[in-house]
Protein backbone atom coordinates (compact mmCIF):
# COMPACT_ATOMS: atom_id res chain seq x y z
CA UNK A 1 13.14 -6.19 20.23
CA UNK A 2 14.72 -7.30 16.83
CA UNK A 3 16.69 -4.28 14.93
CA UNK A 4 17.28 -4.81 11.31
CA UNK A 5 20.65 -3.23 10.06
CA UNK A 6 19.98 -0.62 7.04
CA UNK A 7 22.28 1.22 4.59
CA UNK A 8 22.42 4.76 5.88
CA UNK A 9 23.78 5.77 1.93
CA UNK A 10 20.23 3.70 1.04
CA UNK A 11 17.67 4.57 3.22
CA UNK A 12 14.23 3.53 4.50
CA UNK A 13 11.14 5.17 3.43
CA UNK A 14 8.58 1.94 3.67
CA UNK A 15 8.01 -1.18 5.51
CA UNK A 16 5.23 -3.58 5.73
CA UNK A 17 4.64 -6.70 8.08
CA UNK A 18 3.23 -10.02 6.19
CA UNK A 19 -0.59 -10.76 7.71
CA UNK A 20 1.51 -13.86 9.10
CA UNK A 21 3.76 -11.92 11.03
CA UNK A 22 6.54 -13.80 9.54
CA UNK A 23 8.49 -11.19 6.80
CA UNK A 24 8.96 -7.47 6.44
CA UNK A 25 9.09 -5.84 3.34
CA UNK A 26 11.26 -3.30 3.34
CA UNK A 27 11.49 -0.07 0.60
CA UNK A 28 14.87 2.02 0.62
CA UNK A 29 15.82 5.48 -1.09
CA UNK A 30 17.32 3.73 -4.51
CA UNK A 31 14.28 1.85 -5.47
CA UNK A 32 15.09 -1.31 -3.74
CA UNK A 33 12.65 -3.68 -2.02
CA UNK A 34 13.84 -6.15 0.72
CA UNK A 35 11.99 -9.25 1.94
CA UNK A 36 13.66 -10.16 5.33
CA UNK A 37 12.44 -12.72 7.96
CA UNK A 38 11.30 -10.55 10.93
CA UNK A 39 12.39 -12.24 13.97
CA UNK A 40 15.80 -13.15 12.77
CA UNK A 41 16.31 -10.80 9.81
CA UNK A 42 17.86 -13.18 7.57
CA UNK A 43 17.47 -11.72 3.71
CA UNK A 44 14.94 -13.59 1.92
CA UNK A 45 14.97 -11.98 -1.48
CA UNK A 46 14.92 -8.39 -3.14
CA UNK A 47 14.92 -6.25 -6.20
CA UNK A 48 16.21 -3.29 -7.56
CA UNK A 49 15.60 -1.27 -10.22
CA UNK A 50 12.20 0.34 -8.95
CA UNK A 51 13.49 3.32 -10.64
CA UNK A 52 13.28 5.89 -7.39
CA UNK A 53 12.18 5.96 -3.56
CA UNK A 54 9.69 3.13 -2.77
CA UNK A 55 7.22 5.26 -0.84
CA UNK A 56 4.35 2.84 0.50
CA UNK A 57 4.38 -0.80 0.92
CA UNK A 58 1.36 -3.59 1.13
CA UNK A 59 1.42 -7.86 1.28
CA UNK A 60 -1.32 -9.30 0.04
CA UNK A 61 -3.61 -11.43 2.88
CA UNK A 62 -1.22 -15.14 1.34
CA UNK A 63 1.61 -12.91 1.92
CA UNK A 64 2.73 -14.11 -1.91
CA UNK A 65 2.18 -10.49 -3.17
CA UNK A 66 4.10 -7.12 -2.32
CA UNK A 67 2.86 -3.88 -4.07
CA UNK A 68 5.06 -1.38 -4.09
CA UNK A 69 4.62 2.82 -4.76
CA UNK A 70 7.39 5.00 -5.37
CA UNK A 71 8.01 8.82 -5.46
CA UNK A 72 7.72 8.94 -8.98
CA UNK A 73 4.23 8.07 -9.42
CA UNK A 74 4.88 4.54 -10.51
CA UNK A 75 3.03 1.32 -9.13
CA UNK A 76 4.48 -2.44 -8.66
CA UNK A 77 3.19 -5.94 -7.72
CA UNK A 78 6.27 -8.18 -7.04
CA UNK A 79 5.83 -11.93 -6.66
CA UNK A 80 7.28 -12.69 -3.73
CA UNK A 81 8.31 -16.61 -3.71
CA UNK A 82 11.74 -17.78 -3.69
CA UNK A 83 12.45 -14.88 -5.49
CA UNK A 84 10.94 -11.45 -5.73
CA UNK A 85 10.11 -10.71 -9.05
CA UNK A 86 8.13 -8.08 -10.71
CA UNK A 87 4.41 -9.62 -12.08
CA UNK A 88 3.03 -5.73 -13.23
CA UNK A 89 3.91 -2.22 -13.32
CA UNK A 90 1.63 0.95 -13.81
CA UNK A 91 4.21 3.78 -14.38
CA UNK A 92 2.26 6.86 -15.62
CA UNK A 93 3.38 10.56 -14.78
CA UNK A 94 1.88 11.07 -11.64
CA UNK A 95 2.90 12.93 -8.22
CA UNK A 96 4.83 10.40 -5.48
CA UNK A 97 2.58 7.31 -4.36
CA UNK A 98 1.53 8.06 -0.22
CA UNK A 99 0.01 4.84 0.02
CA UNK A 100 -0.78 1.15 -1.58
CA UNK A 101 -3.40 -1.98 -0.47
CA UNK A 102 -4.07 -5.02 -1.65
CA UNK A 103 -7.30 -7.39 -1.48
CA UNK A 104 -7.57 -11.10 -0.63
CA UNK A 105 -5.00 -13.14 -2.38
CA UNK A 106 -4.62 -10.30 -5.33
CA UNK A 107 -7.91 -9.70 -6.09
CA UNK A 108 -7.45 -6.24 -6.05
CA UNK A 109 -4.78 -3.32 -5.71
CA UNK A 110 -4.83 0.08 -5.46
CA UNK A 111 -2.81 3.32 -5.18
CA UNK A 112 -3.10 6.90 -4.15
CA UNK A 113 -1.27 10.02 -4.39
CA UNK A 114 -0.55 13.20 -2.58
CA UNK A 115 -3.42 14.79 -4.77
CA UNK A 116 -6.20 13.14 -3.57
CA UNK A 117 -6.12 10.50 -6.62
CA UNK A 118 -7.00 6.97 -6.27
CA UNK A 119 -6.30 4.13 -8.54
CA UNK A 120 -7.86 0.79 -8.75
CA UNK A 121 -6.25 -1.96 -10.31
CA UNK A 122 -7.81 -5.66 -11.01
CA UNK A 123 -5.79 -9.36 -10.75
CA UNK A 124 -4.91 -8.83 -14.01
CA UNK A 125 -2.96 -5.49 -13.16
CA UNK A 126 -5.23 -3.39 -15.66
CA UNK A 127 -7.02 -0.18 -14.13
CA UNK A 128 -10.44 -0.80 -13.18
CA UNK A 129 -11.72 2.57 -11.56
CA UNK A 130 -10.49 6.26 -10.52
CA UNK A 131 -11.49 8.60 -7.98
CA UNK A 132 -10.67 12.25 -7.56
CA UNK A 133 -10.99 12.78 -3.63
CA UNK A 134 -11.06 16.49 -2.64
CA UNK A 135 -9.22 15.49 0.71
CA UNK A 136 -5.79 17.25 1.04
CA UNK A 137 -3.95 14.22 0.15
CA UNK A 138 -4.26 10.71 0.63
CA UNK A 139 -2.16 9.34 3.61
CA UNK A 140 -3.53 5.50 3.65
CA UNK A 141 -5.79 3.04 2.14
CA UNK A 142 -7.23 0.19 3.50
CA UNK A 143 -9.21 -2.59 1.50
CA UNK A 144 -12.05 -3.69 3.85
CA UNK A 145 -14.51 -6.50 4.35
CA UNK A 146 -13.60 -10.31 3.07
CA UNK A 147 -15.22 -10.08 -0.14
CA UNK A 148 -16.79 -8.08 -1.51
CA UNK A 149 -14.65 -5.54 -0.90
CA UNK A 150 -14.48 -1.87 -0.25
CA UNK A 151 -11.57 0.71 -0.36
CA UNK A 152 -11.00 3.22 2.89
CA UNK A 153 -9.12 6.07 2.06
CA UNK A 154 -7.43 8.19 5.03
CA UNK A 155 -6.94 11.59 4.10
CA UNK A 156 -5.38 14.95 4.89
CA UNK A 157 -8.42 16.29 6.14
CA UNK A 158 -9.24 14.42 8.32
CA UNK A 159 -11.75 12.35 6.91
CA UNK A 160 -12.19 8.65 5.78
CA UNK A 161 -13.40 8.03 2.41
CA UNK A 162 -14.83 4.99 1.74
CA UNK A 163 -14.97 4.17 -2.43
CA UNK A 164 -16.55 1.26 -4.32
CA UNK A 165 -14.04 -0.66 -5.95
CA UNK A 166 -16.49 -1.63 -8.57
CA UNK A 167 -16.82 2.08 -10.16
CA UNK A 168 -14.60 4.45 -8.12
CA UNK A 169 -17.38 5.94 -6.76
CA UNK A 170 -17.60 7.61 -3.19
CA UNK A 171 -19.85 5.47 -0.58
CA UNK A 172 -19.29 6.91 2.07
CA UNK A 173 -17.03 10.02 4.19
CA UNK A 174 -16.23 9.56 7.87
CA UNK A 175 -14.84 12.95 9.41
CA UNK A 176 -12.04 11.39 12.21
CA UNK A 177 -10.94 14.68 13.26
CA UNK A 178 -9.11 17.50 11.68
CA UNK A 179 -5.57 16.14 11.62
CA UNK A 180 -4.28 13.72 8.54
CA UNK A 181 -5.63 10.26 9.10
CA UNK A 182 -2.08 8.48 8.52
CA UNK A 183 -2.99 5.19 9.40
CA UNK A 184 -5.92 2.44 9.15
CA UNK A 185 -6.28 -0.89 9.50
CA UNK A 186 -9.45 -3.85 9.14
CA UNK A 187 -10.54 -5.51 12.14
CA UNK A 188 -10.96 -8.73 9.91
CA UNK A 189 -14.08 -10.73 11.64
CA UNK A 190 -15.41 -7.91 13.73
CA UNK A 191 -16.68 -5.62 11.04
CA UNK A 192 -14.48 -2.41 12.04
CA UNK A 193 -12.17 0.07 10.73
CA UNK A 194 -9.39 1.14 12.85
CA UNK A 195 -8.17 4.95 12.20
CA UNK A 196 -5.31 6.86 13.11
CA UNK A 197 -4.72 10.73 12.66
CA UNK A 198 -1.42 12.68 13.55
């Protein structure tokens, strides 16, 4: 067991493990993100200035990328070398970010809100697609397959929505149960989605 010390006057709404296993990102209350070493939780880099509560955290599969969400509706990718660094930001009005994801290397990105709206984003940080889900919220996305690849949405309903990245268009609904699906994750090499519902 490693604990990692946080401010209790800047607290912690957001973590995410590199695919490596190696660094946490970590999102606190003033719109700062952290990049610590996990085992030993020496500080690695961060950033302020997010601009409010960084509400859903992804690395990309190189572990180079973070993208960030925050309760104001905004969307970041930080480089995260030596230093962390912002590369884009999306900041439209839009309701608090539940959840982010991230394909390949930063192939892809994509967002979601409490609403049920999806955002797709390409490398070059412009949107690509939307999709309106009629889901009670989005609680997670997951980007699945190794290329090409598709977008899993866990909802509030209980269901997982699978969308094409290509168009934003709805491929596919898996009802899960009737509690929010809060958490999913791609069983890379065996084909399968792992779910999770409250």
């Amino acid at each position: 067991r490693v604990d990692h010390a946080v401010d209790p006057a800047n607290r912690l709404h957001a973590v995410a493990l590199s695919p490596d296993g190696a660094r946490l990102a970590l999102g606190h209350a003033q719109g700062l993100v952290r990049i610590v070493e996990a085992v030993s939780g020496r500080p690695v880099a961060e950033l302020a200035g997010l601009g409010a509560k960084v509400s859903a955290l992804a690395f990309s599969a190189d572990g180079q990328l973070v993208l960030a969400g925050t309760s104001a509706g905004a969307t970041f990718l930080l480089r995260a070398g030596g230093r962390l660094e912002k590369a884009w930001e999306d900041r439209p009005q839009r309701p608090p970010v539940t959840a982010v994801a991230l394909a390949g290397a930063g192939q892809l990105f994509a967002s979601a809100d409490d609403t049920s709206a999806v955002v797709l984003f390409g490398k070059d940080g412009k949107r690509r697609a939307s999709a309106a889900l009629a889901s009670r919220g989005v609680r997670s996305l997951c980007m699945c397959g190794d290329g090409p690849f598709a977008l899993a949405a866990g909802c509030g309903d209980g269901s997982v929505k699978v969308i094409d990245p290509a168009n934003g268009t709805l491929a596919a609904t898996h009802a899960v149960g009737s509690a929010a699906v809060t958490s999913l994750a791609w069983a890379r090499g065996k084909g399968a989605l792992v779910a999770a519902t409250t």
